[in-house]
Protein backbone atom coordinates (compact mmCIF):
# COMPACT_ATOMS: atom_id res chain seq x y z
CA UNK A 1 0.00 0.00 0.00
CA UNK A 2 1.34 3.50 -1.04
CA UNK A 3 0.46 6.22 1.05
CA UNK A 4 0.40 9.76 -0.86
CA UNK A 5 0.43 13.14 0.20
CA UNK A 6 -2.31 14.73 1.77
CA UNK A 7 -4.06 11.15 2.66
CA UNK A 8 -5.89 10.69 6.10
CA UNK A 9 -4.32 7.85 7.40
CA UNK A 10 -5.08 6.40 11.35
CA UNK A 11 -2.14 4.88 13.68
CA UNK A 12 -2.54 0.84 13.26
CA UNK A 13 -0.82 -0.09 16.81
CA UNK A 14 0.41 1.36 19.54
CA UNK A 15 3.67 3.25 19.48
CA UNK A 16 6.12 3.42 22.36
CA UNK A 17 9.02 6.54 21.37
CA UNK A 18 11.55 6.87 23.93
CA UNK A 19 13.17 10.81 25.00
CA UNK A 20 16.47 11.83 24.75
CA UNK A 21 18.81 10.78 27.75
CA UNK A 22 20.18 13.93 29.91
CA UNK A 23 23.69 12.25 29.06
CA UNK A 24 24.83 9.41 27.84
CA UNK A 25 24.67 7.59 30.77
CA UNK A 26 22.03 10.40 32.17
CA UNK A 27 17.85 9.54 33.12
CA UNK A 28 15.30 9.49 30.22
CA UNK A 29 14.07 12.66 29.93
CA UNK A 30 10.67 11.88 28.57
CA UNK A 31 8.40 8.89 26.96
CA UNK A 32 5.68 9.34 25.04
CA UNK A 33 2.79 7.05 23.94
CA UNK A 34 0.69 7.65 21.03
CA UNK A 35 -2.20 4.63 21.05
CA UNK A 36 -3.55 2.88 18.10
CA UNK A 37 -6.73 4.70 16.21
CA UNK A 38 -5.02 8.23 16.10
CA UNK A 39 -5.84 10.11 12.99
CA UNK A 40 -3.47 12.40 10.83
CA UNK A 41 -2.89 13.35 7.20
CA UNK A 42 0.71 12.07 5.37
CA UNK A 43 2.50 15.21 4.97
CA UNK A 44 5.98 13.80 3.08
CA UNK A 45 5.92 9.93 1.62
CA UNK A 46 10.04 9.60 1.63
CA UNK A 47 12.06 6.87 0.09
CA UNK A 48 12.29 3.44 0.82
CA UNK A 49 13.36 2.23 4.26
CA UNK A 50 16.51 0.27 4.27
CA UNK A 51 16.34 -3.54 5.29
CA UNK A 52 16.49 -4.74 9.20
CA UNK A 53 19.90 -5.37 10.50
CA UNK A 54 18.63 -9.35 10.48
CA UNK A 55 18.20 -8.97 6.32
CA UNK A 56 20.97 -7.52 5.97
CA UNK A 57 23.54 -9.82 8.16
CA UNK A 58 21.68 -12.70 6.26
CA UNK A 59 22.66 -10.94 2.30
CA UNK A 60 25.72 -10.19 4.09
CA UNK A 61 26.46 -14.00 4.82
CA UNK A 62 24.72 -15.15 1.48
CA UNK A 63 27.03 -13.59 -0.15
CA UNK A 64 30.13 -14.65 1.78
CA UNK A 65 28.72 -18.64 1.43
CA UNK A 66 28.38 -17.72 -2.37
CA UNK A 67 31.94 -16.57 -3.05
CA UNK A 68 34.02 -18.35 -0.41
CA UNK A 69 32.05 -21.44 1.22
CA UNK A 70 33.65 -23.79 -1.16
CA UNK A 71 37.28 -22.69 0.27
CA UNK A 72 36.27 -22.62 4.09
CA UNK A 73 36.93 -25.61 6.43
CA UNK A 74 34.30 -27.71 7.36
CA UNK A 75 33.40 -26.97 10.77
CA UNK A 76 33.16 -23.02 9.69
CA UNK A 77 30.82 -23.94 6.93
CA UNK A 78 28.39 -25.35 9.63
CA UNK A 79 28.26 -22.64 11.56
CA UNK A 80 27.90 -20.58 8.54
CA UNK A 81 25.06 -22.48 7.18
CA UNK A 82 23.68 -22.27 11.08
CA UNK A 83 23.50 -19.04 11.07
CA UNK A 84 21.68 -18.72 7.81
CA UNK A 85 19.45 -20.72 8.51
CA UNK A 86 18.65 -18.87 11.66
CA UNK A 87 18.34 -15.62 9.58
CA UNK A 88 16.45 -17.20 6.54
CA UNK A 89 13.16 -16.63 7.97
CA UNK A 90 13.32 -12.97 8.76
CA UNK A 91 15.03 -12.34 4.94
CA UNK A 92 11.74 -14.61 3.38
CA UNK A 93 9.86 -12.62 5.52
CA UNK A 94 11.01 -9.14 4.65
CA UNK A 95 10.83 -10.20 0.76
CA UNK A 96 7.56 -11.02 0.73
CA UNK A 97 6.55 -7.59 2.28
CA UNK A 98 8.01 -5.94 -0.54
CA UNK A 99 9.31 -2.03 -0.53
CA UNK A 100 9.10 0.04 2.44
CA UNK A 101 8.48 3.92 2.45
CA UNK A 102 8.45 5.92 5.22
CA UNK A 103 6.27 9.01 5.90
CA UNK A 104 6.14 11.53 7.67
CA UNK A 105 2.65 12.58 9.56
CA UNK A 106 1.22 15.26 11.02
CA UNK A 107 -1.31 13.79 13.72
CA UNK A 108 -4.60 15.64 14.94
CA UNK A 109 -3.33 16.65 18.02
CA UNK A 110 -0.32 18.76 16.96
CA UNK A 111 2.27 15.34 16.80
CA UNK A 112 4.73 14.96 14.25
CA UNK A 113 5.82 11.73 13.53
CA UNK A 114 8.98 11.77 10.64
CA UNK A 115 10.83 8.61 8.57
CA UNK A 116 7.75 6.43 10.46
CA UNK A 117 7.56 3.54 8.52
CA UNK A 118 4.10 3.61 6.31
CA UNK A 119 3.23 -0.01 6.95
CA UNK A 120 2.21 1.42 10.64
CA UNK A 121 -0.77 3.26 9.13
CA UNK A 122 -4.04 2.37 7.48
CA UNK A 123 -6.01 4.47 5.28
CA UNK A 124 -8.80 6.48 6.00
């Protein structure tokens, strides 16, 4: 589903955002909620969203089984093909979703939300 500009969209499921930390080590400053069913119009519909860390480890390893898991000793190839097949799912997973955009959206009560991914919102 492509979300355009100016679209009413509503908040599928809840969304937990965390504040900014005092220092690095500081408190959390802040935490804010915003519950499913909130309402707000797409303002920007932004490129696509780059794979999860989990797709991308598993192209990452693909590739290195491709090119070099004919030269690598045995035991290493296991774990290798372990840890593929650990990661497989996720990568099937994320391929079958197809492209991600993100969006940014201006809610009803004055909230911005920016690069949200647009797979979070359903249309109005």
């Amino acid at each position: 589903m492509a979300l355009v500009e100016g679209e009413r969209v509503r908040l599928v499921e809840d969304l937990a955002l965390g504040g900014a930390a005092a220092g690095e080590d500081g408190p959390l400053v802040g935490f804010l909620l915003l519950g499913a069913g909130v309402e707000g119009t797409v303002v920007r519909v932004s490129g696509e969203l780059p794979p999860p860390e989990e797709v991308r480890e598993y192209e990452r390893l693909r590739a290195l089984f491709e090119d070099y898991g004919h030269t690598m000793p045995a035991e290493s190839l296991r774990r290798l093909e372990a840890q593929l097949a650990e990661l497989e799912p996720r990568w099937r997973e994320f391929g079958a979703q197809g492209p991600r955009s993100s969006v940014r959206v201006r809610f009803d009560n004055g909230f911005v939300l920016d690069d949200a991914d647009a797979a979070a919102f359903a249309r109005l």
